[in-house]
C-alpha atoms as a PDB file:
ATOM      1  CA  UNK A   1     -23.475 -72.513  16.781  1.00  0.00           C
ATOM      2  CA  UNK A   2     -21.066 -75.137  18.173  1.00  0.00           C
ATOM      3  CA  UNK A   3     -19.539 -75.763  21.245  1.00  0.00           C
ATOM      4  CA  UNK A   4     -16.398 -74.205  20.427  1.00  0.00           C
ATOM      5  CA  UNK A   5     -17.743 -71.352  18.126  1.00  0.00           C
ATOM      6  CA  UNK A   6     -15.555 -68.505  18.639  1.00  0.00           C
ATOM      7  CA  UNK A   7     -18.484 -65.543  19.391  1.00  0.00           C
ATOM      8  CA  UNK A   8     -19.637 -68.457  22.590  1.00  0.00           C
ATOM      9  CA  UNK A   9     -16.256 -68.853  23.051  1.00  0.00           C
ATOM     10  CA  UNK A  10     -15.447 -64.479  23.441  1.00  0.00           C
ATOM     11  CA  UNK A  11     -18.739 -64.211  25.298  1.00  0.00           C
ATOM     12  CA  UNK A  12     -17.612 -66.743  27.649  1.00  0.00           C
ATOM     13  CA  UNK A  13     -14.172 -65.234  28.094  1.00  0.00           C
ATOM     14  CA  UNK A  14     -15.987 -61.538  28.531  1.00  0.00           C
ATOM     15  CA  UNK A  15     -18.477 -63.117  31.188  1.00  0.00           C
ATOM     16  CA  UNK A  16     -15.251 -64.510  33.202  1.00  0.00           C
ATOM     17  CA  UNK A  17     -13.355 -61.080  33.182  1.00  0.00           C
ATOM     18  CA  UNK A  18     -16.905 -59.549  34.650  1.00  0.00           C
ATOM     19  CA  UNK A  19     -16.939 -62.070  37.218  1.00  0.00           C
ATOM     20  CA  UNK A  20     -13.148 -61.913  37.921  1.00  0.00           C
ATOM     21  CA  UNK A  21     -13.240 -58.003  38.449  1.00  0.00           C
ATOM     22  CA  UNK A  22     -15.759 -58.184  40.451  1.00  0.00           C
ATOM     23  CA  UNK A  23     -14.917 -60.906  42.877  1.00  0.00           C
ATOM     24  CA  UNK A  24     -11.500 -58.884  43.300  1.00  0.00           C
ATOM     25  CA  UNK A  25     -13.210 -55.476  43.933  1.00  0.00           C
ATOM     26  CA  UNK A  26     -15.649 -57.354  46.453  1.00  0.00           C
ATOM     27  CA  UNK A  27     -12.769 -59.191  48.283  1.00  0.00           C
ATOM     28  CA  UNK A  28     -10.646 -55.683  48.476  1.00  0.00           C
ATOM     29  CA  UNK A  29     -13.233 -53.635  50.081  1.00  0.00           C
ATOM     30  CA  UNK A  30     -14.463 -56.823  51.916  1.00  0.00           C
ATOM     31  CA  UNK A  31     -10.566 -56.604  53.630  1.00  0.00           C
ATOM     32  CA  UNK A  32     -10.421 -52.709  53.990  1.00  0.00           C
ATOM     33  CA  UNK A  33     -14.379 -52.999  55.718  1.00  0.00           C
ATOM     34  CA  UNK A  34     -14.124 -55.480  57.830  1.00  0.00           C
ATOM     35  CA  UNK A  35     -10.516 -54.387  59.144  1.00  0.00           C
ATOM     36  CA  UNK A  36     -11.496 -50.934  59.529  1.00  0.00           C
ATOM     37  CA  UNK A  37     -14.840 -51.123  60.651  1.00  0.00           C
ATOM     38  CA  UNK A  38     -16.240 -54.580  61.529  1.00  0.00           C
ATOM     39  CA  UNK A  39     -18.684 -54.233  58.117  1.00  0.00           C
ATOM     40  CA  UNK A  40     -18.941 -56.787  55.507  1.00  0.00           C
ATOM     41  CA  UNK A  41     -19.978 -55.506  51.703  1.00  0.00           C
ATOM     42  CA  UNK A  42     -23.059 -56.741  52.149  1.00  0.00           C
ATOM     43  CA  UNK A  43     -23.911 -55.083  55.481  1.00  0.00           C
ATOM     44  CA  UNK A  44     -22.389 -51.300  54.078  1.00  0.00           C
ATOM     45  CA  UNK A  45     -24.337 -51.856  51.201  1.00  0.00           C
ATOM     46  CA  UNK A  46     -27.488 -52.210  53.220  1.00  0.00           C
ATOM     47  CA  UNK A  47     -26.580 -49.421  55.422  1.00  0.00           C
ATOM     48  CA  UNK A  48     -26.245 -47.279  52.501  1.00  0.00           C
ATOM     49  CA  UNK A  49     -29.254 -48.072  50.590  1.00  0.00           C
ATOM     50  CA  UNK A  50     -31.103 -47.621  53.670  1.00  0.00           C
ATOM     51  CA  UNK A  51     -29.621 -44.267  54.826  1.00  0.00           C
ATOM     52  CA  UNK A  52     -30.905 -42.953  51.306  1.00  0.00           C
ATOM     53  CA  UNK A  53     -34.526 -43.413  52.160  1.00  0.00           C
ATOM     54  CA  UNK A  54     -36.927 -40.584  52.644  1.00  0.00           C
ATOM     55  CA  UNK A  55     -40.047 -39.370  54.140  1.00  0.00           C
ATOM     56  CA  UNK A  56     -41.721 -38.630  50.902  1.00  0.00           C
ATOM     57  CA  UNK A  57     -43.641 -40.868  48.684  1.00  0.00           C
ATOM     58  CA  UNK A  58     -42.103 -44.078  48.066  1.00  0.00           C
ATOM     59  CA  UNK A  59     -39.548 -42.767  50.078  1.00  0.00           C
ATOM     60  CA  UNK A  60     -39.155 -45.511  52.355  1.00  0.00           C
ATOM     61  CA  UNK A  61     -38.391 -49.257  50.925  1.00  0.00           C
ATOM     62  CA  UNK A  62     -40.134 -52.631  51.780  1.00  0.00           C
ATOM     63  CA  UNK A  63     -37.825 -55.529  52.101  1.00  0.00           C
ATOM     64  CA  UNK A  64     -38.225 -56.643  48.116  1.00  0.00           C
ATOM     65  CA  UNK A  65     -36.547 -53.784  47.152  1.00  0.00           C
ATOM     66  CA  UNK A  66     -33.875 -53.341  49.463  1.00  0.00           C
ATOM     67  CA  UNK A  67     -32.863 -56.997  48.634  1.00  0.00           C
ATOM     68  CA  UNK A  68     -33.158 -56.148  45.157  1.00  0.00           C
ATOM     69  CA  UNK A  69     -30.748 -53.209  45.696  1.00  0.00           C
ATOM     70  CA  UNK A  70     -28.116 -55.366  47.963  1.00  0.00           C
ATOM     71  CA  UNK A  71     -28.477 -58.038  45.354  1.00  0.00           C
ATOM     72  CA  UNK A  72     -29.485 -60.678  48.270  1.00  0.00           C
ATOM     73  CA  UNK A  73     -32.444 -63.145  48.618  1.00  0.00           C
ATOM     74  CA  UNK A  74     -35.158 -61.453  50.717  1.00  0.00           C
ATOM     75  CA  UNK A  75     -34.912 -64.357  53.213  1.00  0.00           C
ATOM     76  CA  UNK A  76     -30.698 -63.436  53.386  1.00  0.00           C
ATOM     77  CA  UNK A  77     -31.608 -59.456  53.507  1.00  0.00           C
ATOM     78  CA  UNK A  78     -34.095 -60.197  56.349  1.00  0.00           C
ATOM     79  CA  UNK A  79     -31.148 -62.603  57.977  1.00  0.00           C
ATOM     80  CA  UNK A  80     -29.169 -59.219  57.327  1.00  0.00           C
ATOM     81  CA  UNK A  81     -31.155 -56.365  58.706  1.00  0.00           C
ATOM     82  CA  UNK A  82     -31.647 -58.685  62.058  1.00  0.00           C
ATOM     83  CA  UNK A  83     -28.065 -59.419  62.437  1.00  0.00           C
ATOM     84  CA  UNK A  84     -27.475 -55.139  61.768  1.00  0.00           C
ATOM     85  CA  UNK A  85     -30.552 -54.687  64.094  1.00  0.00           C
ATOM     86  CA  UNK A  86     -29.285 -56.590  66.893  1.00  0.00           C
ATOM     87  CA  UNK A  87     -25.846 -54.678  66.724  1.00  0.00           C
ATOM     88  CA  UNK A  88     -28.342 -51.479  66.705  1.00  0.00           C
ATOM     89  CA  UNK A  89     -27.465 -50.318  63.348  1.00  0.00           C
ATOM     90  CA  UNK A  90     -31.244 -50.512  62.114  1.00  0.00           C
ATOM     91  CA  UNK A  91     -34.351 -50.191  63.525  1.00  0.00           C
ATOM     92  CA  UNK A  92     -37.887 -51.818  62.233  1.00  0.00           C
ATOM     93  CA  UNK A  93     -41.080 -50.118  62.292  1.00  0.00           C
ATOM     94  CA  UNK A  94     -44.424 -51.045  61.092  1.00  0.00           C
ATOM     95  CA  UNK A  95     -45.911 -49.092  57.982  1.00  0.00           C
ATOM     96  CA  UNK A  96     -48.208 -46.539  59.197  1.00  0.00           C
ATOM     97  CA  UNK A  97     -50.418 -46.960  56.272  1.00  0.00           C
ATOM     98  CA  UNK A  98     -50.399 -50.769  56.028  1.00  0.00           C
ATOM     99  CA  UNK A  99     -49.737 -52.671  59.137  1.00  0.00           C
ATOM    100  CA  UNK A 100     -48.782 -55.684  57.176  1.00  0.00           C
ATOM    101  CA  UNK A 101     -45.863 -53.712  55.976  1.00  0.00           C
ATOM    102  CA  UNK A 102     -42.521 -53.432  57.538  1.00  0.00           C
ATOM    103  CA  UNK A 103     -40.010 -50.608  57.342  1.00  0.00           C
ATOM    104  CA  UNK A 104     -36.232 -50.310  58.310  1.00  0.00           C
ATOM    105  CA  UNK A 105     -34.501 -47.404  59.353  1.00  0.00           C
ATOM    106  CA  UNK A 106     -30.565 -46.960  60.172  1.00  0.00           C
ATOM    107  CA  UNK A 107     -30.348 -45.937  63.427  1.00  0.00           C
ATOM    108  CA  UNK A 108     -28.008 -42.693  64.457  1.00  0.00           C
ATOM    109  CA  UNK A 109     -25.074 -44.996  65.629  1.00  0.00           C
ATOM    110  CA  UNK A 110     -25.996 -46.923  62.000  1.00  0.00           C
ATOM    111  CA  UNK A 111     -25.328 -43.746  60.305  1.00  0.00           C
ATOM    112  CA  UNK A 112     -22.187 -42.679  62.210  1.00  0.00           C
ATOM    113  CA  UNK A 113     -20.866 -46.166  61.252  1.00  0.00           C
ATOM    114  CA  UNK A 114     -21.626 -45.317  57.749  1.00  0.00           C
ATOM    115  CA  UNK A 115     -19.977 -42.248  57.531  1.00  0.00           C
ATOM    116  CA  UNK A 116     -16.848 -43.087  58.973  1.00  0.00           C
ATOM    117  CA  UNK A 117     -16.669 -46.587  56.647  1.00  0.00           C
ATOM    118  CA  UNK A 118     -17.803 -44.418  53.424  1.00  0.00           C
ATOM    119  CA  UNK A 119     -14.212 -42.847  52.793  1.00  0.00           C
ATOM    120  CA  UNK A 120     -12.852 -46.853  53.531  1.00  0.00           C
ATOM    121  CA  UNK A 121     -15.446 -48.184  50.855  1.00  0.00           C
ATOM    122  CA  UNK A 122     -14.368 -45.662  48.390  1.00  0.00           C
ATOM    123  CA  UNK A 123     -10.631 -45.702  48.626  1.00  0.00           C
ATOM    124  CA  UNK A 124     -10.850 -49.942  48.541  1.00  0.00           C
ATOM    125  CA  UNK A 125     -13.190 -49.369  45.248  1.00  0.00           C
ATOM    126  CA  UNK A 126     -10.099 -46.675  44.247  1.00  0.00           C
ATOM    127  CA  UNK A 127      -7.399 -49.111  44.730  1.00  0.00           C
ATOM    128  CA  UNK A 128      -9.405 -52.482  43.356  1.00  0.00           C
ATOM    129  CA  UNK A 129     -10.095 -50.462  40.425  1.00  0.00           C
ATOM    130  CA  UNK A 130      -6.331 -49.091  39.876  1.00  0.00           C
ATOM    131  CA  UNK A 131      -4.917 -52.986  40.384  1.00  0.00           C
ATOM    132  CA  UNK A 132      -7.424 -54.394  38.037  1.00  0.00           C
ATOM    133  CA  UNK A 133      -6.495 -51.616  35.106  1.00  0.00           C
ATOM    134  CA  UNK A 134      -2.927 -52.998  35.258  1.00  0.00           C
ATOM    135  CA  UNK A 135      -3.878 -56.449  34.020  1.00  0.00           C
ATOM    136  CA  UNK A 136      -4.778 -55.905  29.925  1.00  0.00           C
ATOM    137  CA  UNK A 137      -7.551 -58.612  30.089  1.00  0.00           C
ATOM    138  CA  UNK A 138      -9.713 -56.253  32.949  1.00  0.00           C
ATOM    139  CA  UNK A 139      -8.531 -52.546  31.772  1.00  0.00           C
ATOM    140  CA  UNK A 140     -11.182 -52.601  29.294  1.00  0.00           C
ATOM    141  CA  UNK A 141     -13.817 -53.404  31.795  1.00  0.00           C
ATOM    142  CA  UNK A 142     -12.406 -50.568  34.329  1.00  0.00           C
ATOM    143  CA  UNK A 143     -13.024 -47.935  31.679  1.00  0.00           C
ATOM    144  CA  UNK A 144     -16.669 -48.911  30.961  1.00  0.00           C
ATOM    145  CA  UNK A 145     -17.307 -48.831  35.395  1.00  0.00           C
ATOM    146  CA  UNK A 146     -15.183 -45.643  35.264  1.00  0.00           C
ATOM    147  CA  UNK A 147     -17.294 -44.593  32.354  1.00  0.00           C
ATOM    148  CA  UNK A 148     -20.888 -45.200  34.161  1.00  0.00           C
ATOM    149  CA  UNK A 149     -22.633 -41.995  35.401  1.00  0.00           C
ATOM    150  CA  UNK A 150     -19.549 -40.248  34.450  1.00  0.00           C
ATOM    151  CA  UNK A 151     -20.172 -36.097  33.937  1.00  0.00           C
ATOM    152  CA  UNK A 152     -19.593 -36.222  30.479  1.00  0.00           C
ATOM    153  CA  UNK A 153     -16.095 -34.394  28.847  1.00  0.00           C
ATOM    154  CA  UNK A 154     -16.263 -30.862  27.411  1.00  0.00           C
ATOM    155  CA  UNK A 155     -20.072 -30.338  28.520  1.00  0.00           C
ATOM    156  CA  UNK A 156     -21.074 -27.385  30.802  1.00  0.00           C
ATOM    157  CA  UNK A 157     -22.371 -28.653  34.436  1.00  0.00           C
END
């Protein structure tokens, strides 16, 4: 293949509609966050991933993972969780079973944030999505995130 072989060429053009509809569905709920309820993405995201945690097995994450799940650096997610933790959002707390291990928890003023941003996050994601199905280039892309972990048509619940 060749420089300007048209299957790089497509890919290409498919990887920069990705990126494009996502940077505008970031920057929308980035607006509608921070204006609402002094959160970044990045710092709802964490909230929410921790707020799912458990007492169960493997119910509680160590810092690899919940950077993996915010899609951050674990240096940046620790940078993160301090910056929520000093605003008293989170909490840390040493593993019980390993005491090289370190746990984060959202705090209840973490959680009442959380609640009161989640009908923000969603409406932003609403409206991002909407705009970006007007412009032929992303509408194809909007169906296939409207499409994942969609109940599926015509099948009883």
């Amino acid at each position: 293949m060749t420089a300007t072989d048209p299957a790089l060429t497509a890919l290409a053009q498919g990887w920069c509609a990705l990126s494009l509809l996502h940077g505008r569905i970031e920057a929308h709920i980035e607006r509608a966050l921070q204006a609402r309820h002094g959160l970044s993405v990045r710092e709802y995201s964490l909230l929410d991933v921790l707020s799912r945690q458990h007492d169960g097995d493997g119910g509680h994450l160590q810092m690899k993972q919940v950077a993996d799940a915010v899609v951050l650096s674990q240096s940046a997610t620790t940078r993160l969780v301090t910056r929520l933790e000093d605003r008293g959002l989170l909490t840390r707390y040493l593993c019980p079973t390993d005491r090289r291990g370190i746990y984060t928890n959202v705090t209840e003023a973490g959680l009442k944030l959380l609640e009161e941003a989640r009908p923000t996050n969603d409406t932003a994601l609403r409206q991002a999505l909407d705009e970006a199905a007007e412009n032929a280039e992303l509408a194809p892309l909007v169906r296939v995130v409207e499409s994942v972990n969609a109940p599926a048509q015509g099948v009883p619940a």
